[in-house]
N, C-alpha and C. Protein backbone atom coordinates (compact mmCIF):
# COMPACT_ATOMS: atom_id res chain seq x y z
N UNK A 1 37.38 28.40 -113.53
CA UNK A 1 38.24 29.39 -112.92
C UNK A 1 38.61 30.51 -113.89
N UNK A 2 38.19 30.32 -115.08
CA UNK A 2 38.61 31.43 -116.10
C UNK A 2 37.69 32.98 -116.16
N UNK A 3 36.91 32.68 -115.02
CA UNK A 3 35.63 33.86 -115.41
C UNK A 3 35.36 34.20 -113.81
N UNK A 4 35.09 34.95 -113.58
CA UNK A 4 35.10 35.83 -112.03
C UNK A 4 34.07 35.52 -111.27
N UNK A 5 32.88 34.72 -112.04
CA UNK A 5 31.46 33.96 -111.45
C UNK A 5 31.88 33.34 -110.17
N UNK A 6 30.76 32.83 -109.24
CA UNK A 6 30.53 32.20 -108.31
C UNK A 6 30.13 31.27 -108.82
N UNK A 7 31.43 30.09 -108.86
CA UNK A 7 31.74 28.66 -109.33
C UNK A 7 32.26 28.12 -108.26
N UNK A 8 33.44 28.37 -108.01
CA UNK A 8 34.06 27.23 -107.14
C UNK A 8 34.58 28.44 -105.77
N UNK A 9 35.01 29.17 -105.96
CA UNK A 9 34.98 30.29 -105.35
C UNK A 9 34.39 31.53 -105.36
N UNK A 10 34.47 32.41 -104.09
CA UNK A 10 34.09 33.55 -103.91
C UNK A 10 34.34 34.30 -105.59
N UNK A 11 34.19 35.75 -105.65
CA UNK A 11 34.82 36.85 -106.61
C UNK A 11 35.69 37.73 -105.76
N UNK A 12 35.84 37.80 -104.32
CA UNK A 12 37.17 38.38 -103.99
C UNK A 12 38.30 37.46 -103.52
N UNK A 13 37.52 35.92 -103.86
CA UNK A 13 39.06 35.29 -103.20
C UNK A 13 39.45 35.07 -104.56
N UNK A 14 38.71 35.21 -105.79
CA UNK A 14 39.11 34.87 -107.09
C UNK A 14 40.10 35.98 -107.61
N UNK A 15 39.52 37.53 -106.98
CA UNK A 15 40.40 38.57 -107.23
C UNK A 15 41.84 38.54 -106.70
N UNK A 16 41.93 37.99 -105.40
CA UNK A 16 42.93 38.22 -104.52
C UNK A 16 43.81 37.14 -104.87
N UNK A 17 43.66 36.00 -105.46
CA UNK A 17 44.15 34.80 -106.05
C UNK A 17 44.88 35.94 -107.11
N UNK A 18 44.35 35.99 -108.61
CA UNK A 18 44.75 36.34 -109.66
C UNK A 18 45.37 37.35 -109.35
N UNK A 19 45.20 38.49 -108.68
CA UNK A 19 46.25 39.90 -108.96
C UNK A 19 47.43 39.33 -107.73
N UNK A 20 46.99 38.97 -106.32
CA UNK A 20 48.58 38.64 -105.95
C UNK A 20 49.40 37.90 -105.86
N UNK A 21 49.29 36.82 -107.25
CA UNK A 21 50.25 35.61 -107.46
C UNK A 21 51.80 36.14 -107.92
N UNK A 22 51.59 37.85 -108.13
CA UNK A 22 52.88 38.21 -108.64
C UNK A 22 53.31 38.31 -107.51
N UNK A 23 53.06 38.46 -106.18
CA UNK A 23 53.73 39.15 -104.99
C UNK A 23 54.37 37.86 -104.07
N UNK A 24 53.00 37.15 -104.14
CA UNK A 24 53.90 35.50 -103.79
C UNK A 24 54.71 35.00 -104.95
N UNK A 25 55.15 35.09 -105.88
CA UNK A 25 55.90 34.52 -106.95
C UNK A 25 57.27 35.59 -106.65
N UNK A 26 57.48 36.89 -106.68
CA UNK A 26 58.23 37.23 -107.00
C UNK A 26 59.46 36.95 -105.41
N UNK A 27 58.42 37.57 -104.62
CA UNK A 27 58.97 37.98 -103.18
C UNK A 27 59.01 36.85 -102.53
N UNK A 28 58.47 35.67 -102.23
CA UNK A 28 58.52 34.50 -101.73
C UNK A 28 58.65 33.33 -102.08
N UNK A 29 59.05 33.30 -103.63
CA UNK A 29 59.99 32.36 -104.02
C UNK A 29 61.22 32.78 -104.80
N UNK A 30 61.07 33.25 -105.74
CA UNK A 30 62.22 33.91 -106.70
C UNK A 30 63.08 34.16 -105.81
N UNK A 31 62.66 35.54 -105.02
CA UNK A 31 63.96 35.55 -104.27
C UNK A 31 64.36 34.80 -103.11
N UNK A 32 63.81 34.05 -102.48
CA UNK A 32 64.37 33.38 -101.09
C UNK A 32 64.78 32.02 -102.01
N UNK A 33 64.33 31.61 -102.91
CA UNK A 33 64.64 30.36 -102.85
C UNK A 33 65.42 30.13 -104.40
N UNK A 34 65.31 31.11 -105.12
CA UNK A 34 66.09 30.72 -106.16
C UNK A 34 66.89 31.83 -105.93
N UNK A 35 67.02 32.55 -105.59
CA UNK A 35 68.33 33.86 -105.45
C UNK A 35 68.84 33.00 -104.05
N UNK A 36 68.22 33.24 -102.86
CA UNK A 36 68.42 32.96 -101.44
C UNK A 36 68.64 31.58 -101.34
N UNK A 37 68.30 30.26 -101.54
CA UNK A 37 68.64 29.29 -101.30
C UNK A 37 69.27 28.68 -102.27
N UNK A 38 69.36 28.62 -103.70
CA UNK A 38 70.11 28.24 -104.68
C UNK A 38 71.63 29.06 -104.25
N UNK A 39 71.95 30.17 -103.95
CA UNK A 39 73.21 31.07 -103.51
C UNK A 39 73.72 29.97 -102.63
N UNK A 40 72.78 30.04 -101.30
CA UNK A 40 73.82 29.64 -99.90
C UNK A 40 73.94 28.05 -100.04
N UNK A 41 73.45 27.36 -101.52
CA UNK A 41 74.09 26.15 -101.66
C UNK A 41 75.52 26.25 -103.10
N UNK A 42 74.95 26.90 -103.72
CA UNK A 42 76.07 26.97 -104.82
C UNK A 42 76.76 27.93 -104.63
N UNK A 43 77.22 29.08 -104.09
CA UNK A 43 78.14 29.46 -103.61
C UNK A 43 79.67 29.34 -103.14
N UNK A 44 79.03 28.41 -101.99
CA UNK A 44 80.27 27.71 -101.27
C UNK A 44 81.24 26.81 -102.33
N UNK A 45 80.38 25.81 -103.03
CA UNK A 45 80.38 25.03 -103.87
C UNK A 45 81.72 25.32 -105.19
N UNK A 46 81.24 26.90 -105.52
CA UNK A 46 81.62 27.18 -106.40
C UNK A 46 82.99 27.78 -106.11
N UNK A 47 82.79 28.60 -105.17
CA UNK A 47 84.34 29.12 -104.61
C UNK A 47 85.31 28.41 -103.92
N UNK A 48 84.84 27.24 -103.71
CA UNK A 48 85.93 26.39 -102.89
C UNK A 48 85.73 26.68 -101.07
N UNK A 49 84.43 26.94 -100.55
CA UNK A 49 84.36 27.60 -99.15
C UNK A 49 83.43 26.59 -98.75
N UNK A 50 83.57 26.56 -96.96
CA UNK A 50 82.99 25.40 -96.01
C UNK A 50 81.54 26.03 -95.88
N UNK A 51 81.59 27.10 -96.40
CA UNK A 51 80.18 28.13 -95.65
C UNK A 51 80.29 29.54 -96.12
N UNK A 52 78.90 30.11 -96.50
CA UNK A 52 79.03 31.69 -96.99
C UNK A 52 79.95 31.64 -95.01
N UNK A 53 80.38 33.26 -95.60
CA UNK A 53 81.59 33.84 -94.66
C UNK A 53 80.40 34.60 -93.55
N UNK A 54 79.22 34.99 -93.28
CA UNK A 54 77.93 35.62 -92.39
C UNK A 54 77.26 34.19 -91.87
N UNK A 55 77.72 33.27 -91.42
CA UNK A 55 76.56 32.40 -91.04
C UNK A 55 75.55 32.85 -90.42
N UNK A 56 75.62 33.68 -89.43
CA UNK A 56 74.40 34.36 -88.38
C UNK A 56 73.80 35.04 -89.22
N UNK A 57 74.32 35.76 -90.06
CA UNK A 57 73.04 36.77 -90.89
C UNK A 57 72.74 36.08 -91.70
N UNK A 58 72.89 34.82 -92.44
CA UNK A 58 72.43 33.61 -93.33
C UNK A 58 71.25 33.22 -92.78
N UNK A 59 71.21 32.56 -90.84
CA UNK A 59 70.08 32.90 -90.21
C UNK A 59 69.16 33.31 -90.07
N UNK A 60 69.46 34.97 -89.92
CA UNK A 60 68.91 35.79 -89.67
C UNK A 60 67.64 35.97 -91.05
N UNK A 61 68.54 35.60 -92.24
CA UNK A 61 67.72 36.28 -93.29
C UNK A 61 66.78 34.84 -93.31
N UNK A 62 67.17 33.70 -92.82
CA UNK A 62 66.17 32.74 -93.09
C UNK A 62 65.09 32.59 -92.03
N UNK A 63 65.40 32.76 -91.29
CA UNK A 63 64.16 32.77 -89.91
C UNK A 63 63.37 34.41 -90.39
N UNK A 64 63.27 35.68 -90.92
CA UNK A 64 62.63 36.45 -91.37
C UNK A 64 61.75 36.01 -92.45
N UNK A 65 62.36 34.60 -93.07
CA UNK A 65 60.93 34.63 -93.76
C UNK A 65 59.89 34.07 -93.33
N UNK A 66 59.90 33.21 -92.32
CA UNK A 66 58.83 33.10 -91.32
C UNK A 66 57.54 33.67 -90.55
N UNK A 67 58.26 34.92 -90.30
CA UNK A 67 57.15 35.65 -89.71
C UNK A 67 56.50 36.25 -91.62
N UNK A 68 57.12 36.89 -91.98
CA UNK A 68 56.92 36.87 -93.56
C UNK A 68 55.32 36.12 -94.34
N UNK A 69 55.70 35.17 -93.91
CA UNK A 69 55.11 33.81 -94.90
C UNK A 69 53.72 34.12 -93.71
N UNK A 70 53.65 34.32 -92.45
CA UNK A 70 52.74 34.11 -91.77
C UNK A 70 51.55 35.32 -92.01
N UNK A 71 52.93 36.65 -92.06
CA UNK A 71 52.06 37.74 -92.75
C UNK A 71 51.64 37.77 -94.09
N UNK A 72 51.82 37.11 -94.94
CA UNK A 72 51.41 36.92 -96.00
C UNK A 72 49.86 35.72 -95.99
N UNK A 73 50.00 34.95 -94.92
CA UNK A 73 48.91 34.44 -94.96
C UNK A 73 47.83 34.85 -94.37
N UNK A 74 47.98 35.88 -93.54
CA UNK A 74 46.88 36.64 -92.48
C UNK A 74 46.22 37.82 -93.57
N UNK A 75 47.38 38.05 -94.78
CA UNK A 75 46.52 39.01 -95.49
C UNK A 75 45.67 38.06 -96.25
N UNK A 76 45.71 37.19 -96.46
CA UNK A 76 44.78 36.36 -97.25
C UNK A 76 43.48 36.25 -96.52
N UNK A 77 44.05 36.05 -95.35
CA UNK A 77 42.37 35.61 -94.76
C UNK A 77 42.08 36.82 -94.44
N UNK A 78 42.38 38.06 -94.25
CA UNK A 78 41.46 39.35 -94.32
C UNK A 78 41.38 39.80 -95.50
N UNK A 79 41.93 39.69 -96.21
CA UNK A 79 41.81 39.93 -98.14
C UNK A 79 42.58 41.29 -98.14
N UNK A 80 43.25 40.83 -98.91
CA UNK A 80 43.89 42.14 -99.27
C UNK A 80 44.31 42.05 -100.76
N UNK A 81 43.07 42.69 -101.60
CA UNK A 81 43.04 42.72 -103.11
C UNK A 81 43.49 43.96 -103.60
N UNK A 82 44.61 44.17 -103.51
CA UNK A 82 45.06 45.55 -104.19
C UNK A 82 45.84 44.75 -105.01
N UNK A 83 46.23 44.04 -105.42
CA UNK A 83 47.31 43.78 -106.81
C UNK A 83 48.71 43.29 -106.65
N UNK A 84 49.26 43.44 -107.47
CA UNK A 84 50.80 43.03 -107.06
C UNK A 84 51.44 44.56 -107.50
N UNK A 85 50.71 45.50 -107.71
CA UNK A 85 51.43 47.01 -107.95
C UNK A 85 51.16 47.69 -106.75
N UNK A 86 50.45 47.31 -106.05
CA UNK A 86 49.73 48.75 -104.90
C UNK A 86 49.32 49.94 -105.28
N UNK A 87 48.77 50.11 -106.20
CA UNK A 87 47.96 51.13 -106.91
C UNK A 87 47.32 51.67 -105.40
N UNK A 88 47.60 53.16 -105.77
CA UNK A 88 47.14 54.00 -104.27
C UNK A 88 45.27 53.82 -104.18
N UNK A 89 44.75 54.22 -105.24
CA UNK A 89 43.20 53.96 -105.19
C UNK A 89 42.80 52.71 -104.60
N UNK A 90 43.53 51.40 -104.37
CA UNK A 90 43.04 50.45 -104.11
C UNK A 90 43.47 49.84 -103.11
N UNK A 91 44.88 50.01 -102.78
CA UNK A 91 45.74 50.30 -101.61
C UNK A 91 45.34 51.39 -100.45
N UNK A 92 44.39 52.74 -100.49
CA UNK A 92 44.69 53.73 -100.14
C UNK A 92 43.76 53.43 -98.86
N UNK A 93 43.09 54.13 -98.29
CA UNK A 93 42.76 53.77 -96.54
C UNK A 93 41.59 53.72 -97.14
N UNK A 94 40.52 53.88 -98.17
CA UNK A 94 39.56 53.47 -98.41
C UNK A 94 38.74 52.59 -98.80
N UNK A 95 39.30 51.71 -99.20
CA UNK A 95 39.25 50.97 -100.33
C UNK A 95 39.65 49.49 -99.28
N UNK A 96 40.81 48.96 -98.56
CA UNK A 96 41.42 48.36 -98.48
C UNK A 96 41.32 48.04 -96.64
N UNK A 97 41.23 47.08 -96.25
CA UNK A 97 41.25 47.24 -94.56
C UNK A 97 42.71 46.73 -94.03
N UNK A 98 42.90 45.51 -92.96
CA UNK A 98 43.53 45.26 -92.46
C UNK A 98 44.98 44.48 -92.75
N UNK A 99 44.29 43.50 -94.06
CA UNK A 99 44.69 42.46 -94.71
C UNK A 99 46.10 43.28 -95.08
N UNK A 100 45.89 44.28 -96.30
CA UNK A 100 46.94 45.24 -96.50
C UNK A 100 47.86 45.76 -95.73
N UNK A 101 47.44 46.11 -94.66
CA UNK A 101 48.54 46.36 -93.67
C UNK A 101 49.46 45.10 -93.59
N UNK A 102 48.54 43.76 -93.40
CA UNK A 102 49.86 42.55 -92.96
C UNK A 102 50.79 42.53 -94.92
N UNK A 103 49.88 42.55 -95.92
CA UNK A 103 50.90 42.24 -97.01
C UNK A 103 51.82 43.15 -97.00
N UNK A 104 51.78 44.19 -96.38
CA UNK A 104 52.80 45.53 -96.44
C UNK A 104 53.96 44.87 -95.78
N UNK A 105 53.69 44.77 -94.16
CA UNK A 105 54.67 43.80 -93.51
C UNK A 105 55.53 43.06 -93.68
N UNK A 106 54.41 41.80 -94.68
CA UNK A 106 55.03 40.63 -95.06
C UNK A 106 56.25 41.03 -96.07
N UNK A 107 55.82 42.24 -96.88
CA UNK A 107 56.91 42.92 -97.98
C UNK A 107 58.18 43.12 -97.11
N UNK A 108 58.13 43.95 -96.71
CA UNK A 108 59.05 44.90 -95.49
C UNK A 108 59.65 43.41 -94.95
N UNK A 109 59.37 42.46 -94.47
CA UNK A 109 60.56 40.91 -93.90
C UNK A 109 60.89 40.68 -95.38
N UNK A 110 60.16 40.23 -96.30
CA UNK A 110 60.63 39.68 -96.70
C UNK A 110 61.74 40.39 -97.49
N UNK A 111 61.89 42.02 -97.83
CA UNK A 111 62.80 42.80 -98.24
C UNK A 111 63.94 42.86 -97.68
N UNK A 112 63.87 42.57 -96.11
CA UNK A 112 64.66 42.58 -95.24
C UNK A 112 65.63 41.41 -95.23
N UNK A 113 64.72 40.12 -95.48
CA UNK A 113 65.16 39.03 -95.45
C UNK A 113 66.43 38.96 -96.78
N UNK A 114 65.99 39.63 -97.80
CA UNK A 114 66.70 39.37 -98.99
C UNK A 114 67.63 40.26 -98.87
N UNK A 115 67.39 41.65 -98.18
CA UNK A 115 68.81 42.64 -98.00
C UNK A 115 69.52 41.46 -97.36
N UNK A 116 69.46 40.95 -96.44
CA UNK A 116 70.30 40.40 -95.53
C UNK A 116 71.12 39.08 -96.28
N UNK A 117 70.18 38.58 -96.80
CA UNK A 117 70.54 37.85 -97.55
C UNK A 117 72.13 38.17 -98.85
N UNK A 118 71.67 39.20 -99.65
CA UNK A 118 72.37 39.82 -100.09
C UNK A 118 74.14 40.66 -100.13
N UNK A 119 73.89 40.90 -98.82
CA UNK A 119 75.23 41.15 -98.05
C UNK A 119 75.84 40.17 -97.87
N UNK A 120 75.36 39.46 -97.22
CA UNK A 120 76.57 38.15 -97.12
C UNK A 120 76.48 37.46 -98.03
N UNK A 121 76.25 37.21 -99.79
CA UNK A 121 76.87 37.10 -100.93
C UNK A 121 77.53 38.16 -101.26
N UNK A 122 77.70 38.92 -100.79
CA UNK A 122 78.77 39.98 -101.36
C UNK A 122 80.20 39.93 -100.22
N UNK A 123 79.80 40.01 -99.32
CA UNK A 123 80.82 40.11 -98.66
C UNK A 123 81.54 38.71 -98.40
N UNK A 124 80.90 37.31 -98.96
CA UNK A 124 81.39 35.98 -98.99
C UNK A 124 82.05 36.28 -100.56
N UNK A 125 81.68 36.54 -101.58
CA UNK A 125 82.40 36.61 -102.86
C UNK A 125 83.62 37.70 -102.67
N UNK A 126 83.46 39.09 -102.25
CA UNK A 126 84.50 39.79 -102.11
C UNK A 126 85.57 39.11 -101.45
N UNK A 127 85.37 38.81 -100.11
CA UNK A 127 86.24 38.13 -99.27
C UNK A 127 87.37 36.73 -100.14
N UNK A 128 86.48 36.67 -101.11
CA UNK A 128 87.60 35.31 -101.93
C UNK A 128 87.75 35.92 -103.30
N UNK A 129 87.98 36.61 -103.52
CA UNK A 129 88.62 37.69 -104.53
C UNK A 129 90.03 37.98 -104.49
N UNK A 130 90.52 37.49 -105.45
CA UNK A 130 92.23 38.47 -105.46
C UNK A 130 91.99 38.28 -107.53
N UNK A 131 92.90 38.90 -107.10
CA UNK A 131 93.35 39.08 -109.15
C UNK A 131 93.70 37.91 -109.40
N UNK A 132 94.05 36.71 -109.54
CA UNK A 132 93.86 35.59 -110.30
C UNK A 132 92.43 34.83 -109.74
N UNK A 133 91.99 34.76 -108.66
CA UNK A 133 90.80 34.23 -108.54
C UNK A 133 89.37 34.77 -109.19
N UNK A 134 89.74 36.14 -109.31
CA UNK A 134 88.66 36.71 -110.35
C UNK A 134 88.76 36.53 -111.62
N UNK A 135 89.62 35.78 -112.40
CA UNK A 135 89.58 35.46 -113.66
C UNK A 135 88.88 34.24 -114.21
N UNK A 136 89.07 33.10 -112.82
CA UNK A 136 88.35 32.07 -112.82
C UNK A 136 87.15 31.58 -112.70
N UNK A 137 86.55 33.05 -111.47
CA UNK A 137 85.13 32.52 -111.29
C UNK A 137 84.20 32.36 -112.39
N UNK A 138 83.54 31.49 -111.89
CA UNK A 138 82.38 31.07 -112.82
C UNK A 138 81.27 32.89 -112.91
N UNK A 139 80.56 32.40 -113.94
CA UNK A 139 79.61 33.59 -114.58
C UNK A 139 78.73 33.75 -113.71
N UNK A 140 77.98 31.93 -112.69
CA UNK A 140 77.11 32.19 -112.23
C UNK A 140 77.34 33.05 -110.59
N UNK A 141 78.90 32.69 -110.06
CA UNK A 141 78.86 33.75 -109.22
C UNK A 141 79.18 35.18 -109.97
N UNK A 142 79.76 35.73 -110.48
CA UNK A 142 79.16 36.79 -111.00
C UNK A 142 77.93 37.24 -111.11
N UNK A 143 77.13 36.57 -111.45
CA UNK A 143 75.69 36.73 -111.38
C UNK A 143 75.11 37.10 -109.90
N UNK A 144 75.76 36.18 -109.22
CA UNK A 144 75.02 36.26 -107.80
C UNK A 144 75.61 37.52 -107.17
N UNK A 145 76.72 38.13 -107.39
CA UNK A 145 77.29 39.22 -106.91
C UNK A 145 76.68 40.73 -107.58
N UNK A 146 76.25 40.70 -108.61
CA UNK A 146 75.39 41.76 -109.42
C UNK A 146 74.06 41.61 -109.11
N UNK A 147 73.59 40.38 -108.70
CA UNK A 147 72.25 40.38 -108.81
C UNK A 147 72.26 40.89 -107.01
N UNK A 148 72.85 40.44 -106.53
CA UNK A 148 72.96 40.75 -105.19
C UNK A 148 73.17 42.61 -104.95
N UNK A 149 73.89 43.56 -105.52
CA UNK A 149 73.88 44.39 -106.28
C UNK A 149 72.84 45.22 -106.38
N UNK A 150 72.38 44.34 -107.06
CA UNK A 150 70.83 44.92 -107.61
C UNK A 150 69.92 45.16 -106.57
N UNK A 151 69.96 44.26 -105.86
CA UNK A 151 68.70 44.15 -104.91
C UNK A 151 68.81 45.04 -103.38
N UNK A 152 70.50 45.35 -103.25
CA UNK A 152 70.60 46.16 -101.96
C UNK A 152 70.51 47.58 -102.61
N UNK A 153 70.38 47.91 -103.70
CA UNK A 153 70.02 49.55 -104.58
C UNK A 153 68.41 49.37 -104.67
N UNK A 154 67.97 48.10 -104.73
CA UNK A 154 66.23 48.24 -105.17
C UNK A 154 65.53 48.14 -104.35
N UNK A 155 65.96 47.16 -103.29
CA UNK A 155 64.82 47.08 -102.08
C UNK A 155 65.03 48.04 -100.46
N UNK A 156 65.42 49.05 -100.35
CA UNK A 156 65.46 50.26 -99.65
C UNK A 156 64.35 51.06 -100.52
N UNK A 157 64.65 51.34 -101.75
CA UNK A 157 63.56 51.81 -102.73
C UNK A 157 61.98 51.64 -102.42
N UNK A 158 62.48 50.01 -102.66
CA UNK A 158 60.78 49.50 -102.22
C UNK A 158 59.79 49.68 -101.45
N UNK A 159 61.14 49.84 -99.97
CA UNK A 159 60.66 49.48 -98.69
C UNK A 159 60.38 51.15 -98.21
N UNK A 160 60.75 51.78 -98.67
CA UNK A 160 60.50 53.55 -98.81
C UNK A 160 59.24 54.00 -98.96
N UNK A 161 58.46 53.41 -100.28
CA UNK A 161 57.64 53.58 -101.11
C UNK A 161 56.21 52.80 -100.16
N UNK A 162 56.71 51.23 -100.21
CA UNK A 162 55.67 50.48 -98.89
C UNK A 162 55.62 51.68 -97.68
N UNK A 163 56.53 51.86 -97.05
CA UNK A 163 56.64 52.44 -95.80
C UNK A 163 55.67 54.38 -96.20
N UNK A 164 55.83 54.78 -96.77
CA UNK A 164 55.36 55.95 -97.39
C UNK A 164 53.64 55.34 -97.64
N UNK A 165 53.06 54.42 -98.07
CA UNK A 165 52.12 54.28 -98.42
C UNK A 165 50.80 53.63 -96.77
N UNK A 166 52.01 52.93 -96.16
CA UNK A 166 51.51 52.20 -95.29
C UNK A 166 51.19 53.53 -93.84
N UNK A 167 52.17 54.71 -94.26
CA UNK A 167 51.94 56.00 -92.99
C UNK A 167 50.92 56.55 -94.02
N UNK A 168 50.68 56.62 -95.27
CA UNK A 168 49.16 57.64 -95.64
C UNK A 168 48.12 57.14 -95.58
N UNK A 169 47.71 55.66 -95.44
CA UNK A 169 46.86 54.57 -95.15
C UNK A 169 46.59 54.78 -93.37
N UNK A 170 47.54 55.31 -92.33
CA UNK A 170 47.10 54.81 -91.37
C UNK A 170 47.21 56.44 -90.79
């Protein structure tokens, strides 16, 4: 598996393996399951609460990764070897067919999934906030409230840039 030959696999399922393990690593686990599911268990935990304060949009963001995960697997079986950057040359309507369109998709839920996600750690941590309870919390909700933060400023960004690329492609 170290060399691009016809060994055990194709050379574009070998391509499509190696460049988009960053896109399944980052987007479909990191964040759903160590941001997104590590949160809506240690959370509660940590603040003293029966349940983040959004149950329905807790839902919401977990049933989006579903269709997600499905579009992520439909680009596999049409191949979609552009990378985990989307480099326009390889991404661009020439280069790239159908497959790309579903990993675009699958981006766009799963961005969605994690905005959603996101809000209701913020608005479950705000909501149990007063001036002595903020002295106590632990670092790691802090963490989850910045990192949460982070991700409703970065993934509109993202989903801009996908969405911009996916109308010059079609």
């Amino acid at each position: 598996l170290c060399d691009p030959y016809y060994n055990l696999i194709s050379t574009e399922v070998y391509n499509f393996v190696i460049t988009n393990h960053g896109i399944a690593m980052i987007f479909f686990f990191l964040m759903p399951v160590l941001i997104g599911g590590f949160g809506n268990y240690l959370l509660p935990l940590l603040l003293g609460l029966a349940d983040l304060n959004l149950p329905r949009l807790n839902a919401l963001s977990a049933w989006l990764l579903l269709p997600s995960i499905v579009c992520l697997s439909l680009s596999m079986f049409y191949g979609a070897g552009v990378g985990w950057t989307f480099y326009p040359p390889l991404s661009g309507f020439g280069y790239s067919g159908i497959g790309t369109d579903f990993l675009m998709f699958a981006l766009h839920l799963a961005g969605v999934s994690s905005l959603l996600g996101s809000i209701n750690f913020i608005c479950t941590i705000m909501g149990c906030m007063d001036h002595w309870f903020t002295m106590r919390m632990s670092v790691l909700v802090w963490a989850y409230l910045f990192t949460s933060i982070l991700l409703i400023l970065s993934l509109p960004v993202l989903a801009a840039g996908i969405t911009m690329l996916l109308f010059d492609r079609n």
